[in-house]
PDB file of N, CA and C in Angstrom:
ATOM      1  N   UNK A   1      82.761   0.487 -35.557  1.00  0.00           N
ATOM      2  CA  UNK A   1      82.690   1.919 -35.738  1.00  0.00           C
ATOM      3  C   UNK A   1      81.335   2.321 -36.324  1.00  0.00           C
ATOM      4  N   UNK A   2      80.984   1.327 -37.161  1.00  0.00           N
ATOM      5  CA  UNK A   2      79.788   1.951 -38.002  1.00  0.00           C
ATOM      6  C   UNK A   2      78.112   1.643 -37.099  1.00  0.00           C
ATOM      7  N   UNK A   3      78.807   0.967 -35.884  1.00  0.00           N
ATOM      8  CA  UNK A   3      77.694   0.515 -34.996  1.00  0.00           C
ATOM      9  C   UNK A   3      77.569   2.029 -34.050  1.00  0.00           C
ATOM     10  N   UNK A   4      78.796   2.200 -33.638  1.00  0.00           N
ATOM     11  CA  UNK A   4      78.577   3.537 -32.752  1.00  0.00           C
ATOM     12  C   UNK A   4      78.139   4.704 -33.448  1.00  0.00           C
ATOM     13  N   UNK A   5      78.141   4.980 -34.733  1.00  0.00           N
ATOM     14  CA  UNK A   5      77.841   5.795 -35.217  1.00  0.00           C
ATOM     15  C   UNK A   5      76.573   6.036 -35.070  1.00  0.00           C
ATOM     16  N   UNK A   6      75.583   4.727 -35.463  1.00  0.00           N
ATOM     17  CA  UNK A   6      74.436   4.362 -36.049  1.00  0.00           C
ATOM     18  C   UNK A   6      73.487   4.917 -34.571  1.00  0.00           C
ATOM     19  N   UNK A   7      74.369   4.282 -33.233  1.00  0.00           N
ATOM     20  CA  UNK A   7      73.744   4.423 -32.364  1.00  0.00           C
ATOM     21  C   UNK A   7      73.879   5.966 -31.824  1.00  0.00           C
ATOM     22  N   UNK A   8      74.721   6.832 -32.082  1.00  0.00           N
ATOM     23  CA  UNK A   8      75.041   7.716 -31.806  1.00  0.00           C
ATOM     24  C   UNK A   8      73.503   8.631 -32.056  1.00  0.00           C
ATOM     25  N   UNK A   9      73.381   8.194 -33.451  1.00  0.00           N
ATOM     26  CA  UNK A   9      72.808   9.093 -34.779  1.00  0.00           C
ATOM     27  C   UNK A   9      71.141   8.802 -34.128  1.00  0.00           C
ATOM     28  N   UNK A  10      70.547   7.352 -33.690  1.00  0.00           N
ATOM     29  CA  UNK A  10      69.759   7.474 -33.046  1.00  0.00           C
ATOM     30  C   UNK A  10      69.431   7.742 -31.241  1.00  0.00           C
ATOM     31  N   UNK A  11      70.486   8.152 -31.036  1.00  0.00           N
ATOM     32  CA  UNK A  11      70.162   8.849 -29.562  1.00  0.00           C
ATOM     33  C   UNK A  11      70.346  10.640 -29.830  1.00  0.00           C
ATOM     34  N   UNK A  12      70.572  10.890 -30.879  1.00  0.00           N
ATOM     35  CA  UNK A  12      70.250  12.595 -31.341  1.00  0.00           C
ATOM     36  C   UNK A  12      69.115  12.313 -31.990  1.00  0.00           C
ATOM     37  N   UNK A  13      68.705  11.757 -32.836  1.00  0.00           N
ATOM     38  CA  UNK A  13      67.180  11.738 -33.092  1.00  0.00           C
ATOM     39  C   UNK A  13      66.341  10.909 -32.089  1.00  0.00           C
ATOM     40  N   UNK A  14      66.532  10.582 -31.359  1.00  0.00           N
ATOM     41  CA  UNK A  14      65.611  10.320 -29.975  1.00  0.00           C
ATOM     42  C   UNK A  14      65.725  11.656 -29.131  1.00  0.00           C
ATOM     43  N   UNK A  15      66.323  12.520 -28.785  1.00  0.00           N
ATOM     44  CA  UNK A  15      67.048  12.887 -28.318  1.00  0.00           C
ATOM     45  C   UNK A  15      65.676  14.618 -28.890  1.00  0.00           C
ATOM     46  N   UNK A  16      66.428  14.657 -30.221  1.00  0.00           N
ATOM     47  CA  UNK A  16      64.910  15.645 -30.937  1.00  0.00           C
ATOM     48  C   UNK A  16      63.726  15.363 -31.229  1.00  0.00           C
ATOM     49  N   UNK A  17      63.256  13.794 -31.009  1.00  0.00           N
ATOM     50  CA  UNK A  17      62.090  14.011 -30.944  1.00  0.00           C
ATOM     51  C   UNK A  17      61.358  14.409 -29.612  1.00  0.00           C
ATOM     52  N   UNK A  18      62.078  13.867 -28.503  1.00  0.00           N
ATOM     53  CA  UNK A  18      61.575  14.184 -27.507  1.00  0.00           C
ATOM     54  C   UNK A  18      61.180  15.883 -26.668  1.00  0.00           C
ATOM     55  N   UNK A  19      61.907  16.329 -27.916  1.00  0.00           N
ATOM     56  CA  UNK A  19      61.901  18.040 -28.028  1.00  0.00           C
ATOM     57  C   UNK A  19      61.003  18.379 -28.725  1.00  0.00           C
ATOM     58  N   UNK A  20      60.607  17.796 -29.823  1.00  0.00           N
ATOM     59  CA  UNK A  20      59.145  17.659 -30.640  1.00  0.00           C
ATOM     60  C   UNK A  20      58.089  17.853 -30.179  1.00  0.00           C
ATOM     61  N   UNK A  21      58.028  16.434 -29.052  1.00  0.00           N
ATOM     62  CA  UNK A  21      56.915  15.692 -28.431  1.00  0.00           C
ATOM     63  C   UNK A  21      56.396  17.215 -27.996  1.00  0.00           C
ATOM     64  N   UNK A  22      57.443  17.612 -26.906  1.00  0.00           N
ATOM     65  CA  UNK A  22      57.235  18.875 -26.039  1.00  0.00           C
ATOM     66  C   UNK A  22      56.768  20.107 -26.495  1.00  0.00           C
ATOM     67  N   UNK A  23      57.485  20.333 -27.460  1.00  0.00           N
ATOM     68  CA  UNK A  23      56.667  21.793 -28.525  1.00  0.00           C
ATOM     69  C   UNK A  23      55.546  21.292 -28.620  1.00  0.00           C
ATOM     70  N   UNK A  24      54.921  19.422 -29.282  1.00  0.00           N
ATOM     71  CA  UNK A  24      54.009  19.742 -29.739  1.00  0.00           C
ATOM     72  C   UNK A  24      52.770  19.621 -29.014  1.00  0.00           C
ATOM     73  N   UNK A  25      53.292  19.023 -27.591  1.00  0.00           N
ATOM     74  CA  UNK A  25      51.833  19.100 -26.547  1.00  0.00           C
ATOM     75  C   UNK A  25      51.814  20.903 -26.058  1.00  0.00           C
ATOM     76  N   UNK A  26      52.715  21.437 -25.910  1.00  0.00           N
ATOM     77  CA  UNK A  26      52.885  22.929 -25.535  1.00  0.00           C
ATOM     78  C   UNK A  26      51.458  23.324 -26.494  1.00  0.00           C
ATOM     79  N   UNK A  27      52.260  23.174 -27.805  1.00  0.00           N
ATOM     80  CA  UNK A  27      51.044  23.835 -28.956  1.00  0.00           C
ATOM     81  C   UNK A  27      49.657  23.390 -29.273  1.00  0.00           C
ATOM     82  N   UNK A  28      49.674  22.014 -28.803  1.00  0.00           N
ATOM     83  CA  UNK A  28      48.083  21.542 -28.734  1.00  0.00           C
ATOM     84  C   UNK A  28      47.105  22.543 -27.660  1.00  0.00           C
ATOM     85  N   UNK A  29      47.817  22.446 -25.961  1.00  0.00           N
ATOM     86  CA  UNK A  29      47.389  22.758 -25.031  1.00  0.00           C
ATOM     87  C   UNK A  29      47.389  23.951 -25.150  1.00  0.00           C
ATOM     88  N   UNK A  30      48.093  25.182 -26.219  1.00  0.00           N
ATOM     89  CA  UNK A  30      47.674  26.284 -26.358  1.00  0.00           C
ATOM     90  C   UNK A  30      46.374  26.537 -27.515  1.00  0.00           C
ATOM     91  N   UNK A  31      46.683  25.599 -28.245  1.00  0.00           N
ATOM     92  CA  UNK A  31      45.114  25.598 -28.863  1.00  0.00           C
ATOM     93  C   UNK A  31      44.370  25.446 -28.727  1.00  0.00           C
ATOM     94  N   UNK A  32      44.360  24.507 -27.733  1.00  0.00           N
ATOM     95  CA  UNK A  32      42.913  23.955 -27.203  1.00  0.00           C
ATOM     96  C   UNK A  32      42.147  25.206 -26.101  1.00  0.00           C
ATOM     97  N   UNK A  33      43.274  25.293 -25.576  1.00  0.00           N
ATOM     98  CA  UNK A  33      42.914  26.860 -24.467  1.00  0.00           C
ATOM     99  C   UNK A  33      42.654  27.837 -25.288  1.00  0.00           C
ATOM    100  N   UNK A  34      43.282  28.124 -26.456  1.00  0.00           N
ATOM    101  CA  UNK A  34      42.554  29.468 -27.443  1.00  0.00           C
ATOM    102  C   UNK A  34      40.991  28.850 -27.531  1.00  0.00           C
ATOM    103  N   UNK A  35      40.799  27.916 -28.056  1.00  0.00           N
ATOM    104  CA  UNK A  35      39.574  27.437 -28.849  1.00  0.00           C
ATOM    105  C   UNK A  35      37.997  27.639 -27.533  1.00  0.00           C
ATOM    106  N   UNK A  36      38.545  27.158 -26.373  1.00  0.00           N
ATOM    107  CA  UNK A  36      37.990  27.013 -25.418  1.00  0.00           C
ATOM    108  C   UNK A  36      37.684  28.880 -24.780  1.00  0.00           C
ATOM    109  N   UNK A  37      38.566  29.518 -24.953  1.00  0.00           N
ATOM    110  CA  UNK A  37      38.286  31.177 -24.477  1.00  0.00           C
ATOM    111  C   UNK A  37      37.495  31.403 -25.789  1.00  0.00           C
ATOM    112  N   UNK A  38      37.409  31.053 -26.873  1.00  0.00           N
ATOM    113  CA  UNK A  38      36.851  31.703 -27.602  1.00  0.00           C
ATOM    114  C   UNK A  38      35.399  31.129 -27.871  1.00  0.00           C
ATOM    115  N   UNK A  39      35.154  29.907 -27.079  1.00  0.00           N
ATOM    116  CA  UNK A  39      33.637  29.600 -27.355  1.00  0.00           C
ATOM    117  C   UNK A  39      32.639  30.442 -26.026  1.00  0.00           C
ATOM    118  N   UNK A  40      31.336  30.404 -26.260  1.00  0.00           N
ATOM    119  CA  UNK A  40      30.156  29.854 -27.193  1.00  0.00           C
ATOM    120  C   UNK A  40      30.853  31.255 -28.199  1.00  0.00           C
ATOM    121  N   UNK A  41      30.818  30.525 -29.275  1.00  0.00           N
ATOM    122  CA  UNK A  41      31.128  31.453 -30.704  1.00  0.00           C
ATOM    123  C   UNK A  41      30.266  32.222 -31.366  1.00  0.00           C
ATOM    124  N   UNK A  42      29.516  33.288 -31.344  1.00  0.00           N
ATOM    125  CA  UNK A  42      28.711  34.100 -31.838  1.00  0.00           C
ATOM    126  C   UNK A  42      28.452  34.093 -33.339  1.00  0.00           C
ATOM    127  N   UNK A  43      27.649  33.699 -33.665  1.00  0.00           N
ATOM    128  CA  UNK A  43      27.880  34.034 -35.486  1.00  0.00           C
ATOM    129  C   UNK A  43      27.907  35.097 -36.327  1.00  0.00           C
ATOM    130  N   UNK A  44      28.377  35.147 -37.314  1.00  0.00           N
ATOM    131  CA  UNK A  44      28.011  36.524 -37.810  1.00  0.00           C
ATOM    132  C   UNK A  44      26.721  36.467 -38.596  1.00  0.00           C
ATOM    133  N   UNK A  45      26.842  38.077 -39.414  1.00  0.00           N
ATOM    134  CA  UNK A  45      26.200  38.069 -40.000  1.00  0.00           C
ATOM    135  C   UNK A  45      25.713  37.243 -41.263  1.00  0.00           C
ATOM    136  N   UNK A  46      26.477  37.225 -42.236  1.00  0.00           N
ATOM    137  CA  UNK A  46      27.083  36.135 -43.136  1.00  0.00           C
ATOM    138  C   UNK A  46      26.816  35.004 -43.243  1.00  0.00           C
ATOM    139  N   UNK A  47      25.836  34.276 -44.197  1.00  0.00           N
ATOM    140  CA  UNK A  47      26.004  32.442 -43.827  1.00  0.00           C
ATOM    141  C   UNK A  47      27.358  31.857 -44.427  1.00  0.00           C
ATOM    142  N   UNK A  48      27.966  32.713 -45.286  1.00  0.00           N
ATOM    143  CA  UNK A  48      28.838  32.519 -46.286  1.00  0.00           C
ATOM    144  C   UNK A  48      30.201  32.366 -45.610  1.00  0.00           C
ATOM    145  N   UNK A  49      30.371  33.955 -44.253  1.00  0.00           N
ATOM    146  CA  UNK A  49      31.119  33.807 -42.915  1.00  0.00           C
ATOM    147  C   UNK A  49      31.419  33.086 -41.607  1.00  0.00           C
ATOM    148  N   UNK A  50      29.887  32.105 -41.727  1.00  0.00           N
ATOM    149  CA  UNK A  50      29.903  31.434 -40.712  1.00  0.00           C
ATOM    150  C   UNK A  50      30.165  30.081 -41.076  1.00  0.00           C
ATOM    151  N   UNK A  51      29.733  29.672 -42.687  1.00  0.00           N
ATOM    152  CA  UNK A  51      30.330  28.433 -43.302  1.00  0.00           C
ATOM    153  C   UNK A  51      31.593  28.774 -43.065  1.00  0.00           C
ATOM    154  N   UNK A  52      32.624  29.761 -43.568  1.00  0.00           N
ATOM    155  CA  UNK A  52      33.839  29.615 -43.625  1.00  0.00           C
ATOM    156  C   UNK A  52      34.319  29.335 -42.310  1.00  0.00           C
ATOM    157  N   UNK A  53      33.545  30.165 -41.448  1.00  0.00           N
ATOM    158  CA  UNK A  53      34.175  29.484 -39.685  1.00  0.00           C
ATOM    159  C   UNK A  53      33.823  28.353 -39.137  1.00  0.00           C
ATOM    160  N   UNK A  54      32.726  27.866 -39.667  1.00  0.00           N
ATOM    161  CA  UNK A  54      32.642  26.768 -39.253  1.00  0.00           C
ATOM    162  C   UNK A  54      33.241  25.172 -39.865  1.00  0.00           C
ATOM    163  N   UNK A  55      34.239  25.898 -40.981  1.00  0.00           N
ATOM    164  CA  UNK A  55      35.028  24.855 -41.625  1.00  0.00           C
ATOM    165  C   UNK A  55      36.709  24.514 -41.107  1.00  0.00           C
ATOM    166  N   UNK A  56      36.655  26.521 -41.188  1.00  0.00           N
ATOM    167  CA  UNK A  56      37.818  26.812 -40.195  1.00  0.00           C
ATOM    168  C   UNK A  56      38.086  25.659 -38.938  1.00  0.00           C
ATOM    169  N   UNK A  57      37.204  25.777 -37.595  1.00  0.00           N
ATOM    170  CA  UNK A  57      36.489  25.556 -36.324  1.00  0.00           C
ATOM    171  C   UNK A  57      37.054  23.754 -37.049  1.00  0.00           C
ATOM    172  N   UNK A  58      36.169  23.349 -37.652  1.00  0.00           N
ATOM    173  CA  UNK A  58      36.074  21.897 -37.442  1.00  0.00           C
ATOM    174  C   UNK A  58      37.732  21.412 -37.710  1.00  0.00           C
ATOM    175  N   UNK A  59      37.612  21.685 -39.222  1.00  0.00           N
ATOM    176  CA  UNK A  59      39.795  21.599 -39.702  1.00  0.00           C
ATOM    177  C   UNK A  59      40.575  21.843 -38.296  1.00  0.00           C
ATOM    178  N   UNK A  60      40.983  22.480 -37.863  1.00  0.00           N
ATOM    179  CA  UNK A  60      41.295  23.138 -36.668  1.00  0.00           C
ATOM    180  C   UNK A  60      41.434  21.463 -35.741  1.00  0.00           C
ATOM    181  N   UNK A  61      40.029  21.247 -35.214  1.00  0.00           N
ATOM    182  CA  UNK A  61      39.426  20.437 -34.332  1.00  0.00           C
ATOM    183  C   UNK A  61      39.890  19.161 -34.779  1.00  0.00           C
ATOM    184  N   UNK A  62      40.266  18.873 -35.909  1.00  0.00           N
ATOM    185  CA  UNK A  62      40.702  17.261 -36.823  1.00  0.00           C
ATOM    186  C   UNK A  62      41.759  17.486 -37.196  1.00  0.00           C
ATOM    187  N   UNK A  63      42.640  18.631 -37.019  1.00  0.00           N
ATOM    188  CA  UNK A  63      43.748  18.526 -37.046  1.00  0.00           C
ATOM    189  C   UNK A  63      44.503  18.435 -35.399  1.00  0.00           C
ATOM    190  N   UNK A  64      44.115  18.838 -34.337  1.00  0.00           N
ATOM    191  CA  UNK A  64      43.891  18.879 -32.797  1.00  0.00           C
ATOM    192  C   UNK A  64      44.133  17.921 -32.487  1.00  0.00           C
ATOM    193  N   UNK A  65      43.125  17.125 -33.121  1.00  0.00           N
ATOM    194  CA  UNK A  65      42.855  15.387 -32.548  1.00  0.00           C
ATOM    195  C   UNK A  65      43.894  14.446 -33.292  1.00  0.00           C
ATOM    196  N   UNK A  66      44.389  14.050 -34.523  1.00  0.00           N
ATOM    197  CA  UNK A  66      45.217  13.921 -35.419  1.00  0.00           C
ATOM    198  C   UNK A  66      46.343  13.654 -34.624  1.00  0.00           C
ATOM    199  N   UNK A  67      46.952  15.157 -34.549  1.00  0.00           N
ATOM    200  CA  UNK A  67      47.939  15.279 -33.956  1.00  0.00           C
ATOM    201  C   UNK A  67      48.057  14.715 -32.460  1.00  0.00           C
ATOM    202  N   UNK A  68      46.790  14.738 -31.818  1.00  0.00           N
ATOM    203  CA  UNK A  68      46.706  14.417 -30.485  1.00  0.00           C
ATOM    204  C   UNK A  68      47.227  12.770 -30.325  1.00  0.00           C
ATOM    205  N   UNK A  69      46.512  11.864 -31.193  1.00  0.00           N
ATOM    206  CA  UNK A  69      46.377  10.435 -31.495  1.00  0.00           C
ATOM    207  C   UNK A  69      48.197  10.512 -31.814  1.00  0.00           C
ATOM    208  N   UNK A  70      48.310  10.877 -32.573  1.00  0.00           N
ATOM    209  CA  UNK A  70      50.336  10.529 -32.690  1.00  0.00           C
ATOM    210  C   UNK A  70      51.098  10.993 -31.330  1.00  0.00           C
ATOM    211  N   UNK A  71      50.484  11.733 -30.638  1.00  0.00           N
ATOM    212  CA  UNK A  71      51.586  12.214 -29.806  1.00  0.00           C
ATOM    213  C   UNK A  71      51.030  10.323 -28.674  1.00  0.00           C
ATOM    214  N   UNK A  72      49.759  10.465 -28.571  1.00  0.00           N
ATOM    215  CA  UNK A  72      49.459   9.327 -27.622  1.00  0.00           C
ATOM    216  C   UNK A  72      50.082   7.778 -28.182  1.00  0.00           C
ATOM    217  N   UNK A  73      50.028   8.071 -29.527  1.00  0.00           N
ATOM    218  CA  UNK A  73      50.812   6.538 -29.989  1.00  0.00           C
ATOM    219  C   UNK A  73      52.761   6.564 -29.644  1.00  0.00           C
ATOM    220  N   UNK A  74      53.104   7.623 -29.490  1.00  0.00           N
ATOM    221  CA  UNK A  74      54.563   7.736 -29.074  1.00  0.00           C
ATOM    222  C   UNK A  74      55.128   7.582 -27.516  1.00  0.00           C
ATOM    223  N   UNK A  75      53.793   7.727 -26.498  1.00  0.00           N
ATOM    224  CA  UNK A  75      54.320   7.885 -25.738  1.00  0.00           C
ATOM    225  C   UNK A  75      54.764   6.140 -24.648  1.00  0.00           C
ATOM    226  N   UNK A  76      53.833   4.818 -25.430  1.00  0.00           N
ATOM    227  CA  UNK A  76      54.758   3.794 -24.743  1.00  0.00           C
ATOM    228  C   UNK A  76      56.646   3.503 -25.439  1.00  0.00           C
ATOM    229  N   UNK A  77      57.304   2.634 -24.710  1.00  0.00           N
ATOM    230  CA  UNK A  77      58.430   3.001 -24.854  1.00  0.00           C
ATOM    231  C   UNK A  77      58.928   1.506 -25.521  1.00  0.00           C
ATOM    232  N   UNK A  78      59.740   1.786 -26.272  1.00  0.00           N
ATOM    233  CA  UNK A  78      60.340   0.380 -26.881  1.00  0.00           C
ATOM    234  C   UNK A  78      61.608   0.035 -27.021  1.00  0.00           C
ATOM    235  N   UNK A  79      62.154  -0.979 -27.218  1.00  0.00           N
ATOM    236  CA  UNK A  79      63.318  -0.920 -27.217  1.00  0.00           C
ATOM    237  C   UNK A  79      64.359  -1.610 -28.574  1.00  0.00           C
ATOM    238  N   UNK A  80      63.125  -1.694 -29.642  1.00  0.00           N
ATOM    239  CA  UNK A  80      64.127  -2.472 -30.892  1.00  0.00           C
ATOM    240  C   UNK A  80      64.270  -0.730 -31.919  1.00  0.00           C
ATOM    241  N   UNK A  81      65.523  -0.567 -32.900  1.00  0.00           N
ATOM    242  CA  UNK A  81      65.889   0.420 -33.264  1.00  0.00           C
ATOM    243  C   UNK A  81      65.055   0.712 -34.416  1.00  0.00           C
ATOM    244  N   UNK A  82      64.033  -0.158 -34.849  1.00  0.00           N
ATOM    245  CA  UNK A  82      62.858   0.138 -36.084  1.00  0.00           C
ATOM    246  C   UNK A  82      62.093   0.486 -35.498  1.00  0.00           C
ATOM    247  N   UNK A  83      61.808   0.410 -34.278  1.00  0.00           N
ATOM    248  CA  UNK A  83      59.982   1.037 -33.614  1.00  0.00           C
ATOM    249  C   UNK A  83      60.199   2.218 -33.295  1.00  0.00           C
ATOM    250  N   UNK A  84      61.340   2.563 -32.631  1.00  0.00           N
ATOM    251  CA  UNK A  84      62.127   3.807 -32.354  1.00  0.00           C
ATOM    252  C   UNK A  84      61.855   4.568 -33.778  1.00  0.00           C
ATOM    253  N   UNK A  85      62.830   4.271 -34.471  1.00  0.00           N
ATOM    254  CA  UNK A  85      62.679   5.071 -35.695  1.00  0.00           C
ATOM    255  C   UNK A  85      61.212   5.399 -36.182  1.00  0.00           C
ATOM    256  N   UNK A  86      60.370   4.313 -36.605  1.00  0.00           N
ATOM    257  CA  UNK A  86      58.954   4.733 -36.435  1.00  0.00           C
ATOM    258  C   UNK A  86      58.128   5.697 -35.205  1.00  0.00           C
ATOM    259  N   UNK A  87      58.737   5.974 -34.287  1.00  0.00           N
ATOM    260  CA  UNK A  87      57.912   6.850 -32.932  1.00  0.00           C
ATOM    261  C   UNK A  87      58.545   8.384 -33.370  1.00  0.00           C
ATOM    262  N   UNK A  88      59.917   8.503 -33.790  1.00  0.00           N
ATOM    263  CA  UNK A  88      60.468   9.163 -34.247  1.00  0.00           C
ATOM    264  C   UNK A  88      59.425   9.998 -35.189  1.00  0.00           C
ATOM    265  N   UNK A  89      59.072   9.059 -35.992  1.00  0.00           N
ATOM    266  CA  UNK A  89      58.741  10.056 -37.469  1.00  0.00           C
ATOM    267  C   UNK A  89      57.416  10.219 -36.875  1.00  0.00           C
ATOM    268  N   UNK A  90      56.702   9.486 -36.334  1.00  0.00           N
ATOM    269  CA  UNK A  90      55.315   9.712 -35.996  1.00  0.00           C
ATOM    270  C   UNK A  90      55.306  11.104 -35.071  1.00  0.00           C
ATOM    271  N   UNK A  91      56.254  11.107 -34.063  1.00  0.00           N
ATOM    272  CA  UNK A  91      56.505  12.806 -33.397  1.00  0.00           C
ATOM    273  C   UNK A  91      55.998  13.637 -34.241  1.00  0.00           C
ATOM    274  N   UNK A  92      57.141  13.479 -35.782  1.00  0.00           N
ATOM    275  CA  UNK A  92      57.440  14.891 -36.163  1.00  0.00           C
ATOM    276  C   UNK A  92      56.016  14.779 -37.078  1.00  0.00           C
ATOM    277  N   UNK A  93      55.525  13.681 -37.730  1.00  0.00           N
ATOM    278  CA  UNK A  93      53.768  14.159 -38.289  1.00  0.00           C
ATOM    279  C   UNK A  93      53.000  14.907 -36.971  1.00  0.00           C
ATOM    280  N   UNK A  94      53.305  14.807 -35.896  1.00  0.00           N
ATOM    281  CA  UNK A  94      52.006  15.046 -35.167  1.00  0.00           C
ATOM    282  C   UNK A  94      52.907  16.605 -34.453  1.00  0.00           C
ATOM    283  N   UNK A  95      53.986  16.986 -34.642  1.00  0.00           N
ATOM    284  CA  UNK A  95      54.299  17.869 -34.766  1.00  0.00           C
ATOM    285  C   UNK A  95      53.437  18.978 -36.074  1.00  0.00           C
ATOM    286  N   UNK A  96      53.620  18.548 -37.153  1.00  0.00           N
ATOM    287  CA  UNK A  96      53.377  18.706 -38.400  1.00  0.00           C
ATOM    288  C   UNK A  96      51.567  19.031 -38.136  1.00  0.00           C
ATOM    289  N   UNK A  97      50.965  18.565 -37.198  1.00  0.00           N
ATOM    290  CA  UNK A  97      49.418  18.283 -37.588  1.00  0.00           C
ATOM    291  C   UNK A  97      49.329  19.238 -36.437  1.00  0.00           C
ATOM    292  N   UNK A  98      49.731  19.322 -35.467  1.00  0.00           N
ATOM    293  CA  UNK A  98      49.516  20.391 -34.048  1.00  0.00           C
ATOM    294  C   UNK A  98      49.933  22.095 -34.666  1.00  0.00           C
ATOM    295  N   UNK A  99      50.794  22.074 -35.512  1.00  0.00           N
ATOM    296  CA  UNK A  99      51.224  23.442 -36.414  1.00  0.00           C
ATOM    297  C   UNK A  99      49.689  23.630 -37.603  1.00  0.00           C
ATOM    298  N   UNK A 100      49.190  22.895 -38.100  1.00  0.00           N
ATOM    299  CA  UNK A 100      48.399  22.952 -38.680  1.00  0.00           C
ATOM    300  C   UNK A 100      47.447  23.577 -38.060  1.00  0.00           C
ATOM    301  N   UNK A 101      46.890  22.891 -36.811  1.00  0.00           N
ATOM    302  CA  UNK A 101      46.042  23.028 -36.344  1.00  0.00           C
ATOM    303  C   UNK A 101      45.739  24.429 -35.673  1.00  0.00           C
ATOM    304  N   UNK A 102      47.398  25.139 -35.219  1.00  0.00           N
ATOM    305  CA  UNK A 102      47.309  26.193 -34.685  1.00  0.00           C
ATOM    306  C   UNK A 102      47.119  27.133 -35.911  1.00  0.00           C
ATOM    307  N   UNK A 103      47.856  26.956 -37.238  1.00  0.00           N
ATOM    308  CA  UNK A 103      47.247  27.853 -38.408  1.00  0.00           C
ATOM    309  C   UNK A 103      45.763  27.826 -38.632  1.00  0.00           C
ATOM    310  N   UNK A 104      45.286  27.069 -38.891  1.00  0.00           N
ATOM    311  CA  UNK A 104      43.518  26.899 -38.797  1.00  0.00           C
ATOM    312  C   UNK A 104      43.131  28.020 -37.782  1.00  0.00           C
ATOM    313  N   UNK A 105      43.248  27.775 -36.445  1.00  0.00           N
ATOM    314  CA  UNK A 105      43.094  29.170 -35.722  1.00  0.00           C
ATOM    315  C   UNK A 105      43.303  30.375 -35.902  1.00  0.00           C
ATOM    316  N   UNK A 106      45.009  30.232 -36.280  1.00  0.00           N
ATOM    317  CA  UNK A 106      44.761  31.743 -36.727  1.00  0.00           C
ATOM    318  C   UNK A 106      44.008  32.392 -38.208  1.00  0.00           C
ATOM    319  N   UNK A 107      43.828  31.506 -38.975  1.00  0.00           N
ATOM    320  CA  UNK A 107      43.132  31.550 -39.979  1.00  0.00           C
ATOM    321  C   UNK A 107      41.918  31.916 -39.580  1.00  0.00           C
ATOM    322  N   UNK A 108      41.248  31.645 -38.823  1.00  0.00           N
ATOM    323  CA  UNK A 108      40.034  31.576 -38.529  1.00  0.00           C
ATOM    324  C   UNK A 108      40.225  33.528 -37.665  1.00  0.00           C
ATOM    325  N   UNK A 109      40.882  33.455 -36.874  1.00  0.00           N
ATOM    326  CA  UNK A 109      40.853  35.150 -36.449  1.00  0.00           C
ATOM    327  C   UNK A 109      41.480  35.878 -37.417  1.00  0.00           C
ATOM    328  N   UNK A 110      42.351  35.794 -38.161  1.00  0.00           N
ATOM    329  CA  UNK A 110      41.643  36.862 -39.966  1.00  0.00           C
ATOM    330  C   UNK A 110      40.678  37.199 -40.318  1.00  0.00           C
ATOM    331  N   UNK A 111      40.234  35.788 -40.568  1.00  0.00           N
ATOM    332  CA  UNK A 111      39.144  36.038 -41.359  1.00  0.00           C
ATOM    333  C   UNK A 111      38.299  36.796 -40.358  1.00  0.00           C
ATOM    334  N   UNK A 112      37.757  36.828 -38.671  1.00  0.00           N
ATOM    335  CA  UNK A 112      37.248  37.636 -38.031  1.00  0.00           C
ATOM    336  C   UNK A 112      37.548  38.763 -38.072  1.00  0.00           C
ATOM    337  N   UNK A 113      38.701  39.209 -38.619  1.00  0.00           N
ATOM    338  CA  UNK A 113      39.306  40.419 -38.229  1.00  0.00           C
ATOM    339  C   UNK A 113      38.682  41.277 -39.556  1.00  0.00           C
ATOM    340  N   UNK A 114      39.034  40.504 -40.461  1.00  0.00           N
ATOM    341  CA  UNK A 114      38.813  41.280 -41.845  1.00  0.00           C
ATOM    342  C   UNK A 114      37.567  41.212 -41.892  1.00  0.00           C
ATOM    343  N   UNK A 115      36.252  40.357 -41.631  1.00  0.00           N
ATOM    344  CA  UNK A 115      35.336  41.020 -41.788  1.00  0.00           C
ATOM    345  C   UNK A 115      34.717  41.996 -40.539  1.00  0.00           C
ATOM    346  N   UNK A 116      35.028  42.108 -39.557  1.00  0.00           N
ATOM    347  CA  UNK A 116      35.178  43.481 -38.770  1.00  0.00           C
ATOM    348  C   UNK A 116      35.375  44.434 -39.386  1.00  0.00           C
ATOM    349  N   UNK A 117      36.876  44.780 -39.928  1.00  0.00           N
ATOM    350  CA  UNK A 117      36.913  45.481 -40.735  1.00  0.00           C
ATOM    351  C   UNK A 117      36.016  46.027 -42.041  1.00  0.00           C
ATOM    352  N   UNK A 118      35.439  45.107 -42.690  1.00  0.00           N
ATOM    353  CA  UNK A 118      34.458  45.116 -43.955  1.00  0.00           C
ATOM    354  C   UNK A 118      33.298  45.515 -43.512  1.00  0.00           C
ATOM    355  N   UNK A 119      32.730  45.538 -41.986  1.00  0.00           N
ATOM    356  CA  UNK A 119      31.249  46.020 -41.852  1.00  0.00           C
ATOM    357  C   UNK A 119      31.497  47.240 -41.683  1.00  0.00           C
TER     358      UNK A 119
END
């Protein structure tokens, strides 16, 4: 009984990560397509504005890649119930790092916005 359980319990968490995986290439490939419409990037006025975007920009870019590297380490397939569990958690960091990465962006169009606003 406590075997079917066990196995149960990891074919629903196989089961959500593979729902993970999917949000989190969705959200890479929408970042990467924001990042990409929004270059060559104009600077502002500001060196103070363009440090901050260009810290924004990079964070963003190392969180992109991060996340990119976990989704690519999940995708060969295994079959003992510890590597599993490890691909598992590695999903949900690179879940975790692809959400980051899309905040960095929008962080980064605030801060455009508000100093628009401020000139």
């Amino acid at each position: 009984m406590l075997k079917s359980h066990l196995r149960r319990d990891l074919r629903s968490l196989k089961r959500q990560a593979r729902k993970d995986r999917w949000i989190t290439v969705a959200v890479l490939a929408g970042v990467a397509a924001a990042w990409v419409r929004q270059l060559p990037f104009a600077p502002a006025g500001s060196d103070v504005l363009f440090g901050l975007s260009f810290l924004l920009m990079a964070g963003s870019g190392v969180a992109w890649l991060v996340s990119a590297c976990h989704v690519f380490m999940t995708i060969r397939r295994s079959e003992e119930p510890a590597s599993e569990i490890r691909r598992i958690s590695i999903t949900d960091r690179a879940k975790e790092w692809a959400f980051r990465a899309l905040g960095a962006y929008a962080a980064w169009h605030l801060l455009h916005f508000l100093a628009s606003l401020l000139r």
